[in-house]
Protein backbone atom coordinates (compact mmCIF):
# COMPACT_ATOMS: atom_id res chain seq x y z
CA UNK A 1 31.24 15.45 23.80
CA UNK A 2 33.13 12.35 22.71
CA UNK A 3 32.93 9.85 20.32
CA UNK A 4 31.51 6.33 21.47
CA UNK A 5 30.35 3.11 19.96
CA UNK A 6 26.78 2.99 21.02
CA UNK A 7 24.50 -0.17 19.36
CA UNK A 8 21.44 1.47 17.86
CA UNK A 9 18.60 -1.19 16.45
CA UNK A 10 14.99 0.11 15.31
CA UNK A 11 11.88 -0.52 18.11
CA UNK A 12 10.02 -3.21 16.85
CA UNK A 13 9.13 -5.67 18.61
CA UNK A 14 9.22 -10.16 18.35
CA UNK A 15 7.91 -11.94 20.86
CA UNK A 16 10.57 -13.52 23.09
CA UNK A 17 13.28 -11.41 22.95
CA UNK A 18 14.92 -7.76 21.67
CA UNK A 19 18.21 -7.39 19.85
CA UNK A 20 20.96 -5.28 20.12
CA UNK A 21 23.77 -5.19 17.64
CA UNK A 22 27.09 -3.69 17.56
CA UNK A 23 27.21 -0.03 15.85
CA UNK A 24 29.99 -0.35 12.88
CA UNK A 25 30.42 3.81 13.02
CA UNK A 26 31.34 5.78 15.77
CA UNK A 27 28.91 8.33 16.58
CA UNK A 28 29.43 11.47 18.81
CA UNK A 29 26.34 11.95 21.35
CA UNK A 30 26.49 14.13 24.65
CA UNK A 31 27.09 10.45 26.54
CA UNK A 32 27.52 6.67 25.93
CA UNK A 33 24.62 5.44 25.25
CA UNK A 34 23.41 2.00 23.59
CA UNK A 35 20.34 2.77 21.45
CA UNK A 36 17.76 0.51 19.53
CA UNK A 37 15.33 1.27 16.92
CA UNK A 38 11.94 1.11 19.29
CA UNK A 39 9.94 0.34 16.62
CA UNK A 40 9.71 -3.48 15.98
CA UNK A 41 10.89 -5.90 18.43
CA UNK A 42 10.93 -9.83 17.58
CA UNK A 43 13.40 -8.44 18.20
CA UNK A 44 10.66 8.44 -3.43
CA UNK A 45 8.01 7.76 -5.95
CA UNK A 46 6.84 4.42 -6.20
CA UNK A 47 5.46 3.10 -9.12
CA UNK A 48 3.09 -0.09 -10.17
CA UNK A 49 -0.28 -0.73 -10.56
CA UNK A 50 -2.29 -0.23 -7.80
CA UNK A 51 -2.28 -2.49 -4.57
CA UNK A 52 -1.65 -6.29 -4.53
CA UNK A 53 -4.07 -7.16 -2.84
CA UNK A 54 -5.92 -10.76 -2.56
CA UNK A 55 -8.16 -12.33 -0.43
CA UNK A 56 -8.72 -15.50 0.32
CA UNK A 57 -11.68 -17.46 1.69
CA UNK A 58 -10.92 -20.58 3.64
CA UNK A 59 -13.61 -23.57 3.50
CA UNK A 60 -12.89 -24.59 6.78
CA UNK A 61 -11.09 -27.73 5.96
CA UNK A 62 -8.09 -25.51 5.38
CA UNK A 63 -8.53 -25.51 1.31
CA UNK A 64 -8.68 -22.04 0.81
CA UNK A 65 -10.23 -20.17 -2.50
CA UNK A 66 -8.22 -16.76 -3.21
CA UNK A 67 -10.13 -14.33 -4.82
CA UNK A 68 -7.76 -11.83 -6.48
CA UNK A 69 -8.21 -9.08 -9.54
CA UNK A 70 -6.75 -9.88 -12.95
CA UNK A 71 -4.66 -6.75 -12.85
CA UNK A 72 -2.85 -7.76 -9.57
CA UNK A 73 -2.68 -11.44 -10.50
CA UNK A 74 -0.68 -9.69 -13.33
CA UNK A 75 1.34 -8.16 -10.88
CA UNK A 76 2.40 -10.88 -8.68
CA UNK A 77 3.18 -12.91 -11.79
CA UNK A 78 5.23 -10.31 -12.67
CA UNK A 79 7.32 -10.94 -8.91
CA UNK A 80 7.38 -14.17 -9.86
CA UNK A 81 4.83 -15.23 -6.88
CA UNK A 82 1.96 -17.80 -7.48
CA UNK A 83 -0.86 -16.97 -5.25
CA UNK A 84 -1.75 -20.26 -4.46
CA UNK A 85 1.50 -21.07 -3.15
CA UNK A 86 1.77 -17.55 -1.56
CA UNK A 87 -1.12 -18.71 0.98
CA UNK A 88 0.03 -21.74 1.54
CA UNK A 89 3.13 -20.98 3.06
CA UNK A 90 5.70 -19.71 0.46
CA UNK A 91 5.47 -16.05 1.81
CA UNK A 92 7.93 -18.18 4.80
CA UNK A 93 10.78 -18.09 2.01
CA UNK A 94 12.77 -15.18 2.92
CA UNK A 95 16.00 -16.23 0.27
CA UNK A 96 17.70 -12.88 -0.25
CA UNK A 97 17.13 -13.37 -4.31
CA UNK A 98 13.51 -13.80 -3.99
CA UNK A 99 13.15 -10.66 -1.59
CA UNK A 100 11.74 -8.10 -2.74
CA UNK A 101 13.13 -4.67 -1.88
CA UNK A 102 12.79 -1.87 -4.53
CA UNK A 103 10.22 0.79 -3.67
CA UNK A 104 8.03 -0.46 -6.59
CA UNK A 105 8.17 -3.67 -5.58
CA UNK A 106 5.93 -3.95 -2.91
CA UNK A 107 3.30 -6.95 -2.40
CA UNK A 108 1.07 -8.00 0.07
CA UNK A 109 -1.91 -10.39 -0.72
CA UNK A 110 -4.16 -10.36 2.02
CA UNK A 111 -4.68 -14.14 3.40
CA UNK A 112 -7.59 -13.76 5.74
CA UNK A 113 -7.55 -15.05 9.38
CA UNK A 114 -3.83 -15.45 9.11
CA UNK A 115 -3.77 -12.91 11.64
CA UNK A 116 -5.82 -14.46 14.47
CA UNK A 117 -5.95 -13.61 18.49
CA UNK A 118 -3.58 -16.09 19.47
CA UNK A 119 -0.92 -14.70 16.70
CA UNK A 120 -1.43 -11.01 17.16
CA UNK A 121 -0.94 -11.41 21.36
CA UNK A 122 2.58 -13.39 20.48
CA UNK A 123 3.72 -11.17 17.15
CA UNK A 124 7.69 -8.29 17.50
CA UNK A 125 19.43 12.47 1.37
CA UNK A 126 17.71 14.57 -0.24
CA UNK A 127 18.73 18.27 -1.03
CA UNK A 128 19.68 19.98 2.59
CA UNK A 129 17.03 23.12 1.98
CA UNK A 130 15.67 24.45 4.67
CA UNK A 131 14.03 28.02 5.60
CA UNK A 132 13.98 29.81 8.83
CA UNK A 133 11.28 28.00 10.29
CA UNK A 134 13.25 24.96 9.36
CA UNK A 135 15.58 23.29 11.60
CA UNK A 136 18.82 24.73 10.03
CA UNK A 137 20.07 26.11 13.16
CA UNK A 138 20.00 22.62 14.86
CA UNK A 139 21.39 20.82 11.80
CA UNK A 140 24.08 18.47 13.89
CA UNK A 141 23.31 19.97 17.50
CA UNK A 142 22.05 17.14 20.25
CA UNK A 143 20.89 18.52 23.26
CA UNK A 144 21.43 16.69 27.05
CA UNK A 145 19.82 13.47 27.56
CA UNK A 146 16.13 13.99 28.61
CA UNK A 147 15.32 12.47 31.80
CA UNK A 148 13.20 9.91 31.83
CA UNK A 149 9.33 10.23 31.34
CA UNK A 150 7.58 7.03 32.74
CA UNK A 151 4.79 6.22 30.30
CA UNK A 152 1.28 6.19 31.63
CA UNK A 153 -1.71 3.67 30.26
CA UNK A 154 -4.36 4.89 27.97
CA UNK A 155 -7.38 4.46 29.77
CA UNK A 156 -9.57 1.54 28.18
CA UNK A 157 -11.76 1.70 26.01
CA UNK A 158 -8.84 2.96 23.89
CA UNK A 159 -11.42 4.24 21.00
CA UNK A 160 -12.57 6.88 23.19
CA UNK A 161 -9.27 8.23 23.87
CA UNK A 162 -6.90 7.21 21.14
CA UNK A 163 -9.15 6.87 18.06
CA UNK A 164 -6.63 6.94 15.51
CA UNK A 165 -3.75 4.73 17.21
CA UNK A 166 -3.60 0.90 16.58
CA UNK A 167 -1.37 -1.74 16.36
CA UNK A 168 0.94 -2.88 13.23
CA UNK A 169 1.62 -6.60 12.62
CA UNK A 170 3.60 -7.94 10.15
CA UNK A 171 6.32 -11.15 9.56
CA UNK A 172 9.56 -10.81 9.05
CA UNK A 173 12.63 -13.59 8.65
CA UNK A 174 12.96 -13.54 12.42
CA UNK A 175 9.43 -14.10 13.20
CA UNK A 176 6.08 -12.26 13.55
CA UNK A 177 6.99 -8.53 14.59
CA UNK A 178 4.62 -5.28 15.81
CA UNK A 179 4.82 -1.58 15.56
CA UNK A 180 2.70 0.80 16.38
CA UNK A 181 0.44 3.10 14.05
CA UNK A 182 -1.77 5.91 13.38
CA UNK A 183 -4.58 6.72 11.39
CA UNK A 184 -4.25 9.85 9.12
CA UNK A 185 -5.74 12.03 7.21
CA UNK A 186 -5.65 11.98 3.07
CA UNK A 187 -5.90 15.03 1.13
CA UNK A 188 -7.16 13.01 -1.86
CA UNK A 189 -9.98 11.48 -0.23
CA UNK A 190 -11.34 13.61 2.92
CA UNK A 191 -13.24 12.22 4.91
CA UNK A 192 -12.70 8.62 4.30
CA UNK A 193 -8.69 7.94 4.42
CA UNK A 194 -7.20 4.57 4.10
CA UNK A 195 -4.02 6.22 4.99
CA UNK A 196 -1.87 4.80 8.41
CA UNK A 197 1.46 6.16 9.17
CA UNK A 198 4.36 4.87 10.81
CA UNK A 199 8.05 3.77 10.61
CA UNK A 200 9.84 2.98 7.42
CA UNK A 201 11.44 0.46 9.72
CA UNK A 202 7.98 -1.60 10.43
CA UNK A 203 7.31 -2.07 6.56
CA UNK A 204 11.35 -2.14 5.11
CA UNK A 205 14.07 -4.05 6.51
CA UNK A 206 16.47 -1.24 4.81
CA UNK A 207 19.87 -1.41 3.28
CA UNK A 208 20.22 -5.60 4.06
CA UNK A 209 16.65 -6.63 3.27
CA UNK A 210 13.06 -5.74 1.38
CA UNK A 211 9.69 -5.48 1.92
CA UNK A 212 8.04 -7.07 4.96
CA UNK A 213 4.76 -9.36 4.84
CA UNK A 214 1.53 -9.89 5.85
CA UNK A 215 1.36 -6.33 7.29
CA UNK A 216 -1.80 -5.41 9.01
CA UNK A 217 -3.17 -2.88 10.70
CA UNK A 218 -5.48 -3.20 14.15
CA UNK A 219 -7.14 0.29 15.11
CA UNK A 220 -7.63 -0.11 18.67
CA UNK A 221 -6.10 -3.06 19.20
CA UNK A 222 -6.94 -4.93 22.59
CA UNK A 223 -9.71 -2.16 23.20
CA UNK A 224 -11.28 -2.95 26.73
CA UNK A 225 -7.35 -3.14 27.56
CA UNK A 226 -7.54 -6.72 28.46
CA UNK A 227 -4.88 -8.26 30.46
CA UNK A 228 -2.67 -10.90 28.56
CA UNK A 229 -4.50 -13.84 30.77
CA UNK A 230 -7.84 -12.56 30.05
CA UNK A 231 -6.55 -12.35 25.93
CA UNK A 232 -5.86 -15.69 26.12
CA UNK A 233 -9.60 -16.89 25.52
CA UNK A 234 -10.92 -13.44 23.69
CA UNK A 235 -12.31 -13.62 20.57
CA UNK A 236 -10.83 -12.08 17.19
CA UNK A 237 -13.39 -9.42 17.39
CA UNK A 238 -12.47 -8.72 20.71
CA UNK A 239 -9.37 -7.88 19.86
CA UNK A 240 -9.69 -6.49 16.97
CA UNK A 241 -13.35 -4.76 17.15
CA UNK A 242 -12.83 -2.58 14.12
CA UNK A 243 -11.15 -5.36 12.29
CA UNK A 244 -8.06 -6.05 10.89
CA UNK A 245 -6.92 -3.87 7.38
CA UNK A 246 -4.26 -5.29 5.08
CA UNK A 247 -1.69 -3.25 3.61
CA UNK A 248 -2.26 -2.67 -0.18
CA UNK A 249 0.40 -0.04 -0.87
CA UNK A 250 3.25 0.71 1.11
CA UNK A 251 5.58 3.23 0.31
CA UNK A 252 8.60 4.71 2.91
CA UNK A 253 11.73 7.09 2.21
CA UNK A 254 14.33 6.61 -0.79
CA UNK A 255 16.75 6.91 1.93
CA UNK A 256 15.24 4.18 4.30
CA UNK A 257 15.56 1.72 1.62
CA UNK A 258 19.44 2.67 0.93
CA UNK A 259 20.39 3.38 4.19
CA UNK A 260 18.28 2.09 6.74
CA UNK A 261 19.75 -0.34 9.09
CA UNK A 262 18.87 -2.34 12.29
CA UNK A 263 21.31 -1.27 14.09
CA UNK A 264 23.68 2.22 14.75
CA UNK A 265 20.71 4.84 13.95
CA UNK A 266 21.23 4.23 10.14
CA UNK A 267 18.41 6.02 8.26
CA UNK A 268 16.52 7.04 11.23
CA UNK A 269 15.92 10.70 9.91
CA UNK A 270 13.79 9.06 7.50
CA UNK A 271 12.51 6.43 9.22
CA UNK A 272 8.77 7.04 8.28
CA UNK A 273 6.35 4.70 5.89
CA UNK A 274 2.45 5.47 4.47
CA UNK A 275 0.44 2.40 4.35
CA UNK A 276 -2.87 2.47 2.25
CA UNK A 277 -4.77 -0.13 3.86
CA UNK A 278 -8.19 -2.26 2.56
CA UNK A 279 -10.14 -4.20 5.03
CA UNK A 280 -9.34 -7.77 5.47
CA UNK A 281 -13.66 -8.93 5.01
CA UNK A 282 -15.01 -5.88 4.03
CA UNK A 283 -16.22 -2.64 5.98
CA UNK A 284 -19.84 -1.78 4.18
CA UNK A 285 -17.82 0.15 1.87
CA UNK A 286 -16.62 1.99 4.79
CA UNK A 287 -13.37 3.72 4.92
CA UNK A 288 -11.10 3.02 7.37
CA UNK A 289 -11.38 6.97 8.47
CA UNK A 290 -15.29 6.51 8.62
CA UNK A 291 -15.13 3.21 10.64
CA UNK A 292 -12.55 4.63 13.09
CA UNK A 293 -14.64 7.98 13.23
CA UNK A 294 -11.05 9.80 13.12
CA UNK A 295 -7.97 10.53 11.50
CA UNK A 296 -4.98 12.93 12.23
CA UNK A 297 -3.39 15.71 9.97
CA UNK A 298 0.38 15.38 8.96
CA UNK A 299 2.29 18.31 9.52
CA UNK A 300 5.16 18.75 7.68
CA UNK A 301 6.04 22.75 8.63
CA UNK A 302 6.44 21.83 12.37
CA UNK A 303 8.37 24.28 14.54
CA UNK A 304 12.34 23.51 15.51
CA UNK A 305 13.12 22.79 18.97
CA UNK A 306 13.30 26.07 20.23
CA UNK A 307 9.57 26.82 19.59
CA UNK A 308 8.16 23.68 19.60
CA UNK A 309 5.65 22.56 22.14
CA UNK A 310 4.61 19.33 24.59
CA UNK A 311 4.13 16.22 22.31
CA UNK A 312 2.25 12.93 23.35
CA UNK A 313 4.03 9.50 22.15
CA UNK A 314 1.60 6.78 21.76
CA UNK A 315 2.09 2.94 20.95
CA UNK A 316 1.97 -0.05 22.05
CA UNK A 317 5.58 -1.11 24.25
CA UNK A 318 6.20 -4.88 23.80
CA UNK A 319 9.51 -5.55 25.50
CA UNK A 320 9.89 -5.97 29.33
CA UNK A 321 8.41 -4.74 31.24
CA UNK A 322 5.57 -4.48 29.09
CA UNK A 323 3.78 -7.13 26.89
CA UNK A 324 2.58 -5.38 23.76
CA UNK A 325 -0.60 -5.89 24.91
CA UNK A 326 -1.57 -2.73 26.49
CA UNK A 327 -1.92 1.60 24.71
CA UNK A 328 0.79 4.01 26.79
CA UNK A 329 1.84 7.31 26.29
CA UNK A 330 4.24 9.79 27.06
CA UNK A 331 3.96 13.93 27.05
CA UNK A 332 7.17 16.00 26.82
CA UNK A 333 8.84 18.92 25.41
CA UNK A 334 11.22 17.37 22.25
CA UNK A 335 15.01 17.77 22.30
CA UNK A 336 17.17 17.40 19.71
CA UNK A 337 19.59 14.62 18.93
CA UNK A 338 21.69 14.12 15.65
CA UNK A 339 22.80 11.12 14.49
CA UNK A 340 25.01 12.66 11.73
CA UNK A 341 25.36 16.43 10.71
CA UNK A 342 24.78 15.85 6.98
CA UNK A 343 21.17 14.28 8.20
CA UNK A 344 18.03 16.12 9.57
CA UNK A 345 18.35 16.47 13.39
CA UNK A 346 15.53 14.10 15.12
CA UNK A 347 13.70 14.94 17.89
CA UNK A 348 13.83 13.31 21.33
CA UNK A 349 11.49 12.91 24.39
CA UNK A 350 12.08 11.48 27.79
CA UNK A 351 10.00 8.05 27.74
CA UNK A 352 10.42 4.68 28.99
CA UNK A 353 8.24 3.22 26.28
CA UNK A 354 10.18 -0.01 24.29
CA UNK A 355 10.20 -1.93 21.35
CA UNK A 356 6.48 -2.57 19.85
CA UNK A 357 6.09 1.56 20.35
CA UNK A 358 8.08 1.63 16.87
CA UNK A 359 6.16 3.47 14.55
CA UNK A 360 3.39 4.99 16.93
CA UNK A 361 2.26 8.71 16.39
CA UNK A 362 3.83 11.67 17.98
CA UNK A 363 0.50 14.18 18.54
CA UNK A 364 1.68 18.06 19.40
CA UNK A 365 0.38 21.55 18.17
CA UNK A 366 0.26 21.44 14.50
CA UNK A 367 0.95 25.05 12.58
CA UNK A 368 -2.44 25.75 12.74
CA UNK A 369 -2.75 25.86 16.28
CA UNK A 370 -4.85 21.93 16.55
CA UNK A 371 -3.55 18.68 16.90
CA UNK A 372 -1.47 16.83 14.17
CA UNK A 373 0.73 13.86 13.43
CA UNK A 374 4.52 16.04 13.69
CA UNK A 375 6.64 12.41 14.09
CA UNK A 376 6.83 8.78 14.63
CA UNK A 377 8.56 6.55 17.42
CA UNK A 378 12.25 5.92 15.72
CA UNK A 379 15.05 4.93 17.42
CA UNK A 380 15.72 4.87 21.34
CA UNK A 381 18.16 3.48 23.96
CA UNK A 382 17.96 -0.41 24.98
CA UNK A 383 17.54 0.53 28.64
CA UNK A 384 14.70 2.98 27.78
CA UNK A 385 14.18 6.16 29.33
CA UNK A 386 13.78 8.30 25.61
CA UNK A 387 12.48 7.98 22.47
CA UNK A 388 13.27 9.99 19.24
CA UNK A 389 11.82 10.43 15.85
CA UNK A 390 12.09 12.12 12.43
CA UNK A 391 11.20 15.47 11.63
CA UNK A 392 9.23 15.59 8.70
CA UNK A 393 10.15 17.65 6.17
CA UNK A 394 9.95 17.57 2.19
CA UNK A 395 10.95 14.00 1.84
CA UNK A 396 8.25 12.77 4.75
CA UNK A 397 5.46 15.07 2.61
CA UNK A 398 6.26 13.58 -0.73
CA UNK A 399 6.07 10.05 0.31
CA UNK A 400 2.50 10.94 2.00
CA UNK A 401 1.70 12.71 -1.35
CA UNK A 402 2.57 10.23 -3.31
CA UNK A 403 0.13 7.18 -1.47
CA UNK A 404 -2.07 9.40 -1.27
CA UNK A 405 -2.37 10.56 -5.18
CA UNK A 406 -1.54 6.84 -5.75
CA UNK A 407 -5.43 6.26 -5.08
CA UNK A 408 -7.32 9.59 -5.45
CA UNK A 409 -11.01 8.73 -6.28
CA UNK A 410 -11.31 5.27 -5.29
């Protein structure tokens, strides 16, 4: 073991190019390795009223009407943000004094169509308890270097296979960025969740930055698995067949928000987010659960690595050699790799998934013996080859609990 200098940034993914910055700590890992966040390429309790969410209907001659409750006109004034201006182009201003970054901070009126074809195909510590069935006994330990798993395709139509996986858009102050996402189940509302997980990286820019915009969620993005040619003429409903859902809540780790970085692994034992999610033109009153026809369990009591079983990565890859445009997955048997010893060790897969997988559902054996959510895509190296991701624990749980009491009943 020795102690190297590798560049870590977080998997997301910006059209035209990925980014890899220098790593400002050494960090010890079995070899030298240069690793970025896979999540987005373009490359704690919240509190608040409930969503800020808007719409706004455009007359076709670009003078569009936004529609938005009292209560969260209220809370936008309260930001400081005038709607109106909002839509029109001021969400652009990323000036570090207007950015808003504290967990109950977080806005996102919906402006509709702002997310069309041609713009999703181009988009990029708490308490250390733990029991035995914890992962005490790998707290600091990082196994070998997995070899590499090549990812396969999800066979088209992606609904049929991947029900609950989709596609994350958002903007950020390099440019339109994806993830990758999955929908889950809420324990406040069963049956009909508006609950999508993925990586606290996709919705927070950490330490150096806030909130993220325009986020949107596409279940099934791309479902007939076009080719990027044949997306070039498809229609919005072709890509997006069960429509696009804006992000009216947000909420990620305490510790992503302090310590979360795009570069050198920082916060990526917490790199995890809940979105609660309302449809961009209405569903029928449909949730997004009931329009998907599934969601996944989050399990938080999920075996350490010496018990734990196969687990399928899914997302969407967006830098070379793939194009973002496409569902693959990967099936292995999770490693562990720690980034620090006072952290939570991750887990880590062989996978040559890259950024634009960020944020995309790790399915395994939940405790109960049936499938569940047990991580997300975090951090992996810039060549490819492996991805890891958080273990969820306490922190991970109370985040979920929290969105998902934040709209019990409605």
């Amino acid at each position: 073991m020795r102690s190297i200098r590798p560049s870590f940034t977080t998997r997301g993914h910006r059209s035209g190019r990925r980014r890899t910055l220098p790593l400002p700590a050494a960090v010890a890992l079995a070899s030298a390795l240069a690793l970025t966040v896979t999540a987005c390429e373009g490359d704690a309790e919240a509190g608040g009223e409930v969503s800020a969410s808007a719409s706004v209907a455009d007359d076709g001659k670009g003078n569009g009407e936004i529609r938005i409750p009292d209560h969260i006109k209220d809370k936008l004034k309260e930001h400081g943000i005038d709607v109106d201006k909002w839509k029109n182009g001021a969400w652009k201003n990323w000036d570090k004094d207007d950015w808003l970054r504290e967990a109950q901070d977080f806005v996102n009126p919906i402006i509709e169509d702002l997310w069309d074809p041609d713009r999703m195909r181009d988009a990029e510590e708490p308490d250390q308890q733990v029991d035995d069935s914890d992962l005490s006994g790998d707290q600091g330990v990082t196994d070998p270097e997995p070899e590499p798993v090549q990812a396969q395709a999800v066979p088209p139509k992606y609904h049929d296979n991947a029900a609950t996986a989709g596609k994350l858009l958002f903007d950020s102050p390099e440019g339109s960025m994806v993830c990758s996402a999955t929908v889950v189940k809420d324990p406040a509302n069963p049956g009909k969740s508006n609950l999508v997980w993925t990586a606290g990286h996709c919705v927070h820019a950490g330490k150096k930055g806030g909130w993220y915009r325009n986020i949107a969620f596409v279940p099934s993005y791309n479902d007939a698995g076009k080719s990027t040619e044949e997306l070039q003429n498809a229609t919005k409903e072709e890509v997006a067949p069960y429509g696009v859902w804006w992000g009216d809540w947000a909420q990620t780790s305490d510790q992503w928000i302090e310590q979360g970085g795009a570069t050198g692994g920082d916060g990526a034992s917490y790199d995890f987010a809940v979105i609660h999610v309302t449809p961009e033109k209405g569903s029928d009153g449909k949730s997004l659960e009931e329009t998907v026809g599934a969601a996944l369990p989050v399990d938080f009591d999920a075996p350490a690595v010496p018990q734990a079983k196969n687990v399928t990565a899914i997302g969407y890859p967006a830098a070379a050699p793939y194009d973002g445009q496409k569902l693959f997955q990967c099936e292995d048997k999770p490693g562990r790799l720690s980034i620090s010893a006072s952290d939570p060790t991750m887990y880590r897969i062989g996978c040559t998934m890259t950024g634009g997988s960020s944020g995309g559902g790790w399915v395994g054996t939940g405790s109960d013996g049936k499938p569940a959510l047990l991580s997300n895509t975090s951090i992996g190296p810039v060549t490819a080859g492996w991805l890891a991701g958080p273990r969820l624990g306490e922190e991970a749980k109370g985040v979920y609990e929290a969105v998902s009491g934040k709209f019990a009943g409605q």
